[in-house]
Every structure is written in C-alpha cells, then in structure tokens.
PDB file of N, CA and C in Angstrom:
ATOM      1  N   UNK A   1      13.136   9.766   0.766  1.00  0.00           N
ATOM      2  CA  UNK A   1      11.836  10.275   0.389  1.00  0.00           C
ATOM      3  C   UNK A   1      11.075  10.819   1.595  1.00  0.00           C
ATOM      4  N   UNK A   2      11.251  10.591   2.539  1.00  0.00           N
ATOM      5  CA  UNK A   2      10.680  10.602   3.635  1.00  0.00           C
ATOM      6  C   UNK A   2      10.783  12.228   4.095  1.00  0.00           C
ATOM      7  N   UNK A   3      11.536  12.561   3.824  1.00  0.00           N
ATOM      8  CA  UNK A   3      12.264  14.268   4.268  1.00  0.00           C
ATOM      9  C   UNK A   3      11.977  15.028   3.051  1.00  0.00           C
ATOM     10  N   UNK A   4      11.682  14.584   1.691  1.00  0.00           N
ATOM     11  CA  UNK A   4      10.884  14.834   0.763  1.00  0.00           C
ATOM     12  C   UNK A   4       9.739  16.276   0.818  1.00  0.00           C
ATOM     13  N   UNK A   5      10.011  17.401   0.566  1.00  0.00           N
ATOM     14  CA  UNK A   5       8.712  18.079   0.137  1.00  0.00           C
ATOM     15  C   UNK A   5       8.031  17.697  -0.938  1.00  0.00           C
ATOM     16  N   UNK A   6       6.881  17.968  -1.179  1.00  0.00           N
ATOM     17  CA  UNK A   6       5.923  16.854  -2.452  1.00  0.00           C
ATOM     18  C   UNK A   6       6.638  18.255  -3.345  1.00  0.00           C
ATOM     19  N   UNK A   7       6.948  19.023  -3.983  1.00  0.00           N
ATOM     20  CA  UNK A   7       7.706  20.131  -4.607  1.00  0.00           C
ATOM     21  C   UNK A   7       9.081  19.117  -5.030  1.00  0.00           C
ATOM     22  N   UNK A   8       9.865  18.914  -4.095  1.00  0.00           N
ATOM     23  CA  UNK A   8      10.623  18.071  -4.691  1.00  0.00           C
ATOM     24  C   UNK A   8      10.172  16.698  -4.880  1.00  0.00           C
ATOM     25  N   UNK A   9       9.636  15.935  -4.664  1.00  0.00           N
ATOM     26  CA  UNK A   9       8.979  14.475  -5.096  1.00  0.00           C
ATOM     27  C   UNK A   9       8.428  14.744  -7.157  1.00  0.00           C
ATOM     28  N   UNK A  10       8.221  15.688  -6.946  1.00  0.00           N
ATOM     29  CA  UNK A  10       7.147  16.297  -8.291  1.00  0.00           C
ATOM     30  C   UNK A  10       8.249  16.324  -9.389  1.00  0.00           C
ATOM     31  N   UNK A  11       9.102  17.260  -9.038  1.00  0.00           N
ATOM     32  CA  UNK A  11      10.689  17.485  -9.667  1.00  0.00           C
ATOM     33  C   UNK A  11      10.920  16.497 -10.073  1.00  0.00           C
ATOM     34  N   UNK A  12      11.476  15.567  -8.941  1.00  0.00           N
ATOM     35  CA  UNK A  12      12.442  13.720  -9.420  1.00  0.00           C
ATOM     36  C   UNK A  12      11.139  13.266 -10.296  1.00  0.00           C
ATOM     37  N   UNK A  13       9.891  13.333 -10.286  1.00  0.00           N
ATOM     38  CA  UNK A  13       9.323  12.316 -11.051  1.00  0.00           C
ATOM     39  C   UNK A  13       9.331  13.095 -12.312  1.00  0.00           C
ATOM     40  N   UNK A  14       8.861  14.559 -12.733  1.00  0.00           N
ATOM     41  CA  UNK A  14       8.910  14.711 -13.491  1.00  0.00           C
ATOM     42  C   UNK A  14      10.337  14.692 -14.551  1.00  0.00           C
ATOM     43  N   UNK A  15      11.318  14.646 -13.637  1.00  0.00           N
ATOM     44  CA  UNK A  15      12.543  14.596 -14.457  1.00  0.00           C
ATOM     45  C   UNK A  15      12.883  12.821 -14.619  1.00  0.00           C
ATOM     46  N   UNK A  16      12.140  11.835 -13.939  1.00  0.00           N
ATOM     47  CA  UNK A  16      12.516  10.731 -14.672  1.00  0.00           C
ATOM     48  C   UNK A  16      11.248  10.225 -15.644  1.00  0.00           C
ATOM     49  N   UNK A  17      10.382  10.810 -15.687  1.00  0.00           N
ATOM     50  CA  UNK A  17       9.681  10.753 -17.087  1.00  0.00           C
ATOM     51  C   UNK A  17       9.608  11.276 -18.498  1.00  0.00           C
ATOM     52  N   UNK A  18      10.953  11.987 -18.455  1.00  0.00           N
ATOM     53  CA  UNK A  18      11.336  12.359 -19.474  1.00  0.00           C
ATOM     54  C   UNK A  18      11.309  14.272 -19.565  1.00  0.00           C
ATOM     55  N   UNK A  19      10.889  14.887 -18.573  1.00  0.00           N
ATOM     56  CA  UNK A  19      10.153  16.211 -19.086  1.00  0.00           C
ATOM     57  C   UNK A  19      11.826  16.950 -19.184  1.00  0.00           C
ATOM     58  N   UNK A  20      11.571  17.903 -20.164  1.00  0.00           N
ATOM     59  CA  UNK A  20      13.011  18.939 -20.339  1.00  0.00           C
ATOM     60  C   UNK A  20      13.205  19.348 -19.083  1.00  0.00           C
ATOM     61  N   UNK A  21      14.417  19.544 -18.896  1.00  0.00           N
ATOM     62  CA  UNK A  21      14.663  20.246 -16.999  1.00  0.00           C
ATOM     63  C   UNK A  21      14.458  21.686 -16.864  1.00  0.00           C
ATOM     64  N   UNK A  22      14.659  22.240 -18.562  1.00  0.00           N
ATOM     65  CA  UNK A  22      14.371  23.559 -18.138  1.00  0.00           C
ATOM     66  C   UNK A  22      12.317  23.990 -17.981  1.00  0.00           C
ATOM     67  N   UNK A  23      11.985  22.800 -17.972  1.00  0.00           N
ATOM     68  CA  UNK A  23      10.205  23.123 -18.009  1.00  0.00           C
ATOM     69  C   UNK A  23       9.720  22.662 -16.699  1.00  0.00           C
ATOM     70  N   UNK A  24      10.771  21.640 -15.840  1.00  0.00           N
ATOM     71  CA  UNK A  24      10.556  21.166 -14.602  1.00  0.00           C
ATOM     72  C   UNK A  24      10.361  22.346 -13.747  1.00  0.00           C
ATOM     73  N   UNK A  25      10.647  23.118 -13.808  1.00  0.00           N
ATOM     74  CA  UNK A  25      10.263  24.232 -12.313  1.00  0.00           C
ATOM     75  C   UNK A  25       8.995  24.487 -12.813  1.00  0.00           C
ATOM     76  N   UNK A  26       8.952  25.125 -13.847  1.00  0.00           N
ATOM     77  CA  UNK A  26       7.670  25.993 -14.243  1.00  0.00           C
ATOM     78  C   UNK A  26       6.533  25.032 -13.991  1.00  0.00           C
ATOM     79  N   UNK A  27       6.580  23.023 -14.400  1.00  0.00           N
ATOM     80  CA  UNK A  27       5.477  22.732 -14.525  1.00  0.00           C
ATOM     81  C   UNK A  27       5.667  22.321 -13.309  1.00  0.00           C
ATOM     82  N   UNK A  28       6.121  22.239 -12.076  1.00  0.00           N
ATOM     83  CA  UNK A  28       6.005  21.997 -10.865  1.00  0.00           C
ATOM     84  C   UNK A  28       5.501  22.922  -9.912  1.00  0.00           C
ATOM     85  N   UNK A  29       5.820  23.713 -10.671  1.00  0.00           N
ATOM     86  CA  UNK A  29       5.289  25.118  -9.439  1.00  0.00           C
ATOM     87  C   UNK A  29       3.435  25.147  -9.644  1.00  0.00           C
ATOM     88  N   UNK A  30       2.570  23.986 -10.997  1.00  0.00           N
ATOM     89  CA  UNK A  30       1.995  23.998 -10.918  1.00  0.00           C
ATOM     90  C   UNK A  30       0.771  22.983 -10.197  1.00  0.00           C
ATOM     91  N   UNK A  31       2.000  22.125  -9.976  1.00  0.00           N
ATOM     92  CA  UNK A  31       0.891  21.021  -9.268  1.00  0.00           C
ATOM     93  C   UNK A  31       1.107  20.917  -7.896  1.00  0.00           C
ATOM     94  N   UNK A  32       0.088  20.123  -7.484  1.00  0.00           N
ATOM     95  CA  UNK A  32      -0.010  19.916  -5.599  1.00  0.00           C
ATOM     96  C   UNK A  32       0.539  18.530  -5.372  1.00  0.00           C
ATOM     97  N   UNK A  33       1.425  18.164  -4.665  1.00  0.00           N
ATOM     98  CA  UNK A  33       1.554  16.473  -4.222  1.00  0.00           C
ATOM     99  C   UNK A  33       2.123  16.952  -2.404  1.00  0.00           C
ATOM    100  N   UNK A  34       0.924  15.843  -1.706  1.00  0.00           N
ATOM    101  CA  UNK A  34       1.329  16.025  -0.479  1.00  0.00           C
ATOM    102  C   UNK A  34       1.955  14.627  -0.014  1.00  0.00           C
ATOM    103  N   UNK A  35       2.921  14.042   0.555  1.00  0.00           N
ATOM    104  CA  UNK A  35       3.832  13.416   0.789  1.00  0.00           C
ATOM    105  C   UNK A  35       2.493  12.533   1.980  1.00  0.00           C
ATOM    106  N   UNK A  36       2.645  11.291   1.736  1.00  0.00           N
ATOM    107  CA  UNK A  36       1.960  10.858   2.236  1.00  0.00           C
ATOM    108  C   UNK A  36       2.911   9.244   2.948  1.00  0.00           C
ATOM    109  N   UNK A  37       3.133   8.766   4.414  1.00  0.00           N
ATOM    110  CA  UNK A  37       3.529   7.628   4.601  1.00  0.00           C
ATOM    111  C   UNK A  37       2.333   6.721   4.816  1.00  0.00           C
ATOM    112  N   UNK A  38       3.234   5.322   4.456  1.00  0.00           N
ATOM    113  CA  UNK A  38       1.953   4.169   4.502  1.00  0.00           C
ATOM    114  C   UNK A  38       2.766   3.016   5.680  1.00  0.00           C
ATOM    115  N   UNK A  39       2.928   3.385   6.652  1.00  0.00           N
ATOM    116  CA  UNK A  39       4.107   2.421   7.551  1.00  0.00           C
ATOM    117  C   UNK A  39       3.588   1.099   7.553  1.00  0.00           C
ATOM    118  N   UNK A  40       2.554   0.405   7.153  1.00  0.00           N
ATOM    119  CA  UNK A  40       2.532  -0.799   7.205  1.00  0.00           C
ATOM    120  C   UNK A  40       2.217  -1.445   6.160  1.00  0.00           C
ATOM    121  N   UNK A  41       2.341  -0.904   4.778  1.00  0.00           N
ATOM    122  CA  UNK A  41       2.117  -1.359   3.702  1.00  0.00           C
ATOM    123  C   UNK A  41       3.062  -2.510   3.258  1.00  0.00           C
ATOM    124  N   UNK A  42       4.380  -2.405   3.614  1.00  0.00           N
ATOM    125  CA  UNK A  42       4.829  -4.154   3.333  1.00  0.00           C
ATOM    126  C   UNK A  42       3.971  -4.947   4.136  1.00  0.00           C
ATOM    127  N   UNK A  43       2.902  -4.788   5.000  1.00  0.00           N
ATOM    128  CA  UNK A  43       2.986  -6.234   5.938  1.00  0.00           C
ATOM    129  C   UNK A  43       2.265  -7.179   4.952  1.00  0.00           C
ATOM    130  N   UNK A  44       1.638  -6.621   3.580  1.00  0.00           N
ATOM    131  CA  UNK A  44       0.899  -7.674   2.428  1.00  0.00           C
ATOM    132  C   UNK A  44       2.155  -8.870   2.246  1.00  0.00           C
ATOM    133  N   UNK A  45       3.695  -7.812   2.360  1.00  0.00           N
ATOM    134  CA  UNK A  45       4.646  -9.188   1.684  1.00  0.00           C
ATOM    135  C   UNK A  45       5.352  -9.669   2.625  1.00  0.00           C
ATOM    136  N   UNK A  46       5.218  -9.839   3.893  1.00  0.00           N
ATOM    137  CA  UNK A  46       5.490 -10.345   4.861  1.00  0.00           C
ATOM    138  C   UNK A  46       5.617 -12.068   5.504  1.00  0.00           C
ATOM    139  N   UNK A  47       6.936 -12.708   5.429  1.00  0.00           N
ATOM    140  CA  UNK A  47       6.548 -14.355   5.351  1.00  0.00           C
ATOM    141  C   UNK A  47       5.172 -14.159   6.561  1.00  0.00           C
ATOM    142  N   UNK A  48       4.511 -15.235   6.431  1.00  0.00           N
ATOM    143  CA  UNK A  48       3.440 -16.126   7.325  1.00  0.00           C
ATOM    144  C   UNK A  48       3.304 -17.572   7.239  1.00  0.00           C
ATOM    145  N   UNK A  49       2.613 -18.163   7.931  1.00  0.00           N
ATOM    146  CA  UNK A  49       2.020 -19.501   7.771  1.00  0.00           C
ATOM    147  C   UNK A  49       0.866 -19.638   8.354  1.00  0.00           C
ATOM    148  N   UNK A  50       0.542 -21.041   8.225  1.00  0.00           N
ATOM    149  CA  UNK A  50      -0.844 -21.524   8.457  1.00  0.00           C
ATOM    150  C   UNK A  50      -0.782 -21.150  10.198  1.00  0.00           C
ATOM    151  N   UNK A  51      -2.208 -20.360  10.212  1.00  0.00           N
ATOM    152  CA  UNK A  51      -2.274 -19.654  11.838  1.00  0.00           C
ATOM    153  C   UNK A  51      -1.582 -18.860  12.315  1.00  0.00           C
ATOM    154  N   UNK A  52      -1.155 -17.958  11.325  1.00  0.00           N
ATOM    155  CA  UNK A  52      -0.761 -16.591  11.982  1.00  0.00           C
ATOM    156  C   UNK A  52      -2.052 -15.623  11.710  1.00  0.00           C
ATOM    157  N   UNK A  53      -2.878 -15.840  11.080  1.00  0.00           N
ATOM    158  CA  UNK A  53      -4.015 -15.125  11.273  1.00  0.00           C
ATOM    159  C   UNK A  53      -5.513 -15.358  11.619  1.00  0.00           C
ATOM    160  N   UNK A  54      -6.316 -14.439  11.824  1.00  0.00           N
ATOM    161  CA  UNK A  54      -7.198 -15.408  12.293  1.00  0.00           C
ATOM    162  C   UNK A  54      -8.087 -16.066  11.098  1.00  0.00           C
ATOM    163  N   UNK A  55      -9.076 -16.699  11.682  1.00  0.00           N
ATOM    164  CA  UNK A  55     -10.226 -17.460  10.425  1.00  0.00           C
ATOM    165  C   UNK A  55     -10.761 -16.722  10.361  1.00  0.00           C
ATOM    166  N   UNK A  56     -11.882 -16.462   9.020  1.00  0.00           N
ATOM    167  CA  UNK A  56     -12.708 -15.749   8.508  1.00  0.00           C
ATOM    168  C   UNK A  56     -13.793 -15.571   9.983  1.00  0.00           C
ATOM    169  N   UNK A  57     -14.358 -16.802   9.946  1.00  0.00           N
ATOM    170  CA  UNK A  57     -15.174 -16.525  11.324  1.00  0.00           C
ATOM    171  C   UNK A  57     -14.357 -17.263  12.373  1.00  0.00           C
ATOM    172  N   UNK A  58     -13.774 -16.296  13.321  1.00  0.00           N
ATOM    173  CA  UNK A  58     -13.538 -16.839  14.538  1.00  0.00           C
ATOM    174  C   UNK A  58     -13.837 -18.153  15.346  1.00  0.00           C
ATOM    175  N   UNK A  59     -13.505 -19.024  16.062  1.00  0.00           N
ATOM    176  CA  UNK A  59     -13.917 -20.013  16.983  1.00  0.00           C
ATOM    177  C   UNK A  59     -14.731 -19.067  17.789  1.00  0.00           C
ATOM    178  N   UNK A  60     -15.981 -19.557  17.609  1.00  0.00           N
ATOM    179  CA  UNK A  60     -16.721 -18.996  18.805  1.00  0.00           C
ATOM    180  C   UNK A  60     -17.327 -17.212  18.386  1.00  0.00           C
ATOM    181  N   UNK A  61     -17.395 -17.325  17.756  1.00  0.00           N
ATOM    182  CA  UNK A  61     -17.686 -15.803  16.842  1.00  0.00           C
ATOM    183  C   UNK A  61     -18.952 -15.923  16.194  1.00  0.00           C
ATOM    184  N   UNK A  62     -19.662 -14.993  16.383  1.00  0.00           N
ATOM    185  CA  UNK A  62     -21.099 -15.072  15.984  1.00  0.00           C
ATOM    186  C   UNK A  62     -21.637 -14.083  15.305  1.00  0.00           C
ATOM    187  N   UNK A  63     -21.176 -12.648  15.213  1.00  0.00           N
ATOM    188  CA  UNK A  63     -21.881 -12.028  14.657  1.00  0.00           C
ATOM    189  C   UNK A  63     -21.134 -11.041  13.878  1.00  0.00           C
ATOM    190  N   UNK A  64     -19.815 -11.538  13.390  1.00  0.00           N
ATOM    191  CA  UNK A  64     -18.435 -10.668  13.232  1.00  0.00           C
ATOM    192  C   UNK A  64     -17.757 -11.875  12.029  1.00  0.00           C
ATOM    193  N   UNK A  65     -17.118 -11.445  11.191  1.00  0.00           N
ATOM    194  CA  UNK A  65     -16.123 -12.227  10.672  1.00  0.00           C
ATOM    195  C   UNK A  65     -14.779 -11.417  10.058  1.00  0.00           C
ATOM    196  N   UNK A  66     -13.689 -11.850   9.503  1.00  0.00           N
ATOM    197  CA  UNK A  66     -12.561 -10.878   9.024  1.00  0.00           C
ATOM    198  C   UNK A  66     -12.590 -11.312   7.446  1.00  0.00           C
ATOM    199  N   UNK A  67     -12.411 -10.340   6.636  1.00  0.00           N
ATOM    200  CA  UNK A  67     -12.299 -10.505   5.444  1.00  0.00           C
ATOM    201  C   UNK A  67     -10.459 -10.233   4.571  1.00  0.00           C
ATOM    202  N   UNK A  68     -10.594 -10.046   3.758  1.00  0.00           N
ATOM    203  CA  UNK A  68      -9.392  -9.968   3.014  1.00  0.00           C
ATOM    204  C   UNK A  68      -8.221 -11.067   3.192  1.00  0.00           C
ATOM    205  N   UNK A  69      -7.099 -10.213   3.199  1.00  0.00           N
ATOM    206  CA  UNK A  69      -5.839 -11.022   2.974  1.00  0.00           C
ATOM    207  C   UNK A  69      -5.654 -11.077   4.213  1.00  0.00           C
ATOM    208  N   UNK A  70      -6.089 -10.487   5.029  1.00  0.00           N
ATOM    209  CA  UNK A  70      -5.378 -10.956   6.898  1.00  0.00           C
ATOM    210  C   UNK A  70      -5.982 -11.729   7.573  1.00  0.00           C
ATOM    211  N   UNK A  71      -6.685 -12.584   6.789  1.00  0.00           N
ATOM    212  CA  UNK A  71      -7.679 -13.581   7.213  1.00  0.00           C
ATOM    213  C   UNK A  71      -7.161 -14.977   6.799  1.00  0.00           C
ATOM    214  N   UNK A  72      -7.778 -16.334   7.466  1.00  0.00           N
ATOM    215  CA  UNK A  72      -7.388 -17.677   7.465  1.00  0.00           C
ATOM    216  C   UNK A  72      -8.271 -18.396   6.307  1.00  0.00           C
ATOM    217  N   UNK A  73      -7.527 -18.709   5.592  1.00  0.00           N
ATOM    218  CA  UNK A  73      -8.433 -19.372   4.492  1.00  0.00           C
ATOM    219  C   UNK A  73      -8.582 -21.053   4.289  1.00  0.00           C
ATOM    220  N   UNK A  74      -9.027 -21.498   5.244  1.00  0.00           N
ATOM    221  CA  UNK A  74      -9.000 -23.278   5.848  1.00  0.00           C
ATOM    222  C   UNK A  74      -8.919 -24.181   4.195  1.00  0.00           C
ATOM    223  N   UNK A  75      -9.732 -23.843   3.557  1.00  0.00           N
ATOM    224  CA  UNK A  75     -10.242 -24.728   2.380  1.00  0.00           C
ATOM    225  C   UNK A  75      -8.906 -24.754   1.837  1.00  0.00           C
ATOM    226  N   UNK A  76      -7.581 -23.975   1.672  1.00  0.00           N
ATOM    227  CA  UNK A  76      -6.833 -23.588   0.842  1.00  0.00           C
ATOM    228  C   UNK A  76      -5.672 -23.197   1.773  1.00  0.00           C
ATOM    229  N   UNK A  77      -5.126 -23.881   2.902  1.00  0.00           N
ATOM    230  CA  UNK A  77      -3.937 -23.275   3.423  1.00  0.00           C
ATOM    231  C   UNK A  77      -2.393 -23.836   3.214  1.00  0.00           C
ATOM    232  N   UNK A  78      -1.838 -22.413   3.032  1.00  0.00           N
ATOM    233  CA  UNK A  78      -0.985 -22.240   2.037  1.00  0.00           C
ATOM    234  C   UNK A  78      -0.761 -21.421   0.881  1.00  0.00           C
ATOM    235  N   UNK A  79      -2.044 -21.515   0.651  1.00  0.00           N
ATOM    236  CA  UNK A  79      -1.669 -21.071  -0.954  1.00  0.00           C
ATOM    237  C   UNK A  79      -2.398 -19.569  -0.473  1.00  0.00           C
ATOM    238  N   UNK A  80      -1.640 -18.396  -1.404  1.00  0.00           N
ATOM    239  CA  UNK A  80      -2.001 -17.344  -0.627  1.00  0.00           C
ATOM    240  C   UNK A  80      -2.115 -15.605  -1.893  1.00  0.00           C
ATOM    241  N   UNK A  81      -2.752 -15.183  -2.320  1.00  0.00           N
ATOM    242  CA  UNK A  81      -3.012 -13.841  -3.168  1.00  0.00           C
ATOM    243  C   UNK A  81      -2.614 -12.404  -2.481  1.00  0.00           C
ATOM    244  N   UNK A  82      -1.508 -11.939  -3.068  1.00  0.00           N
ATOM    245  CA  UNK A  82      -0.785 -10.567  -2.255  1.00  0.00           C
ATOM    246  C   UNK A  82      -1.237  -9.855  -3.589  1.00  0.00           C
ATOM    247  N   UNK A  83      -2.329  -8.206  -2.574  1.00  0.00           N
ATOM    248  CA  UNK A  83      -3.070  -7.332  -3.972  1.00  0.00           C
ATOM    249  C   UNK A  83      -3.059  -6.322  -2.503  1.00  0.00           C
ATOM    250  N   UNK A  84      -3.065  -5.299  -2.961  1.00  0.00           N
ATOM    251  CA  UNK A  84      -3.342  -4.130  -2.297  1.00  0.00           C
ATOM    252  C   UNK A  84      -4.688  -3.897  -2.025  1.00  0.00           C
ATOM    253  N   UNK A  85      -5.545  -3.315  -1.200  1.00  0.00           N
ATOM    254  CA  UNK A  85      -7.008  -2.778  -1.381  1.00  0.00           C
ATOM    255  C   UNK A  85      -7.156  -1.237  -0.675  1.00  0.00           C
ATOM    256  N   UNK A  86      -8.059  -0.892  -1.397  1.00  0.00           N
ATOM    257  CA  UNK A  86      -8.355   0.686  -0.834  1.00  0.00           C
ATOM    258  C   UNK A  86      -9.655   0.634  -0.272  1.00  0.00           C
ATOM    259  N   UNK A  87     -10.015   1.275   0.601  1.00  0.00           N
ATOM    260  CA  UNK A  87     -11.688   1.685   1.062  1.00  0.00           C
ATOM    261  C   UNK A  87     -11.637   3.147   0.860  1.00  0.00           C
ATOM    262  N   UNK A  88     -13.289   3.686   0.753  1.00  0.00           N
ATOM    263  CA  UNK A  88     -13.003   5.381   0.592  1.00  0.00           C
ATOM    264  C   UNK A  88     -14.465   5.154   0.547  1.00  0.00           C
TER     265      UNK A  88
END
C-alpha cells in the first residue's frame, strides 16, 4: 500500500465492495484519495506495563499534566482502554 497511488487504492476498494469492474475506472477517475501514512499508529497496541508512561500529573509538575492513553492511571494499574483519538 505504501507505493500505492490513491487512483489505485480507490480501484482495490472499489472493486472489493462489490462495484462492476467495468464501472471501476469511470467511477474512479471521479474521486480524490490522497495516500496518507500514520507510522506510529500501532503504538495504541503495543505491550506496556505499570511505568512505562508517565502519570497524569508528573512528580513534581505543576502547571502541566498528560492526558489520554499515554498516560499513568495509578487508581487502576493494569487495567488499560485501546481507542484511537483525533484532534482537528
């Protein structure tokens, strides 16, 4: 996928969703897909343990804290929620 033009990405999807092959060019030549990498998107499923990341608020941290999943969750370690998030 990686060597992928979004032209061909468009093709393979539209031909594994069922579309006739003879309508695949025509309806491809109408849409835009730009090929986009995400190189660190496995690190959500990545083993860890207790203290590989930091705490919400740091030792010694005062005016800063870390949120989400790459953060230390003391009340609850161990147990752990893998979800994707977007900002925009």
């Amino acid at each position: 996928m990686r060597d992928c033009t979004g032209n061909e990405i468009t093709k393979e999807w539209l031909y594994h969703i069922g579309v006739p092959i003879e309508k695949i060019d025509e309806i491809a030549q109408t849409c835009t897909a730009v090929p986009v990498m995400m190189p660190f998107i496995t690190s959500y499923f990545m083993p860890r343990k207790f203290g590989d990341r930091p705490y919400v608020v740091p030792k010694d941290g005062v005016n800063f804290a870390f949120i989400g999943q790459f953060a230390e969750t003391p009340d609850n370690p161990g147990r752990d929620t893998i979800f994707t998030t977007e900002y925009s």
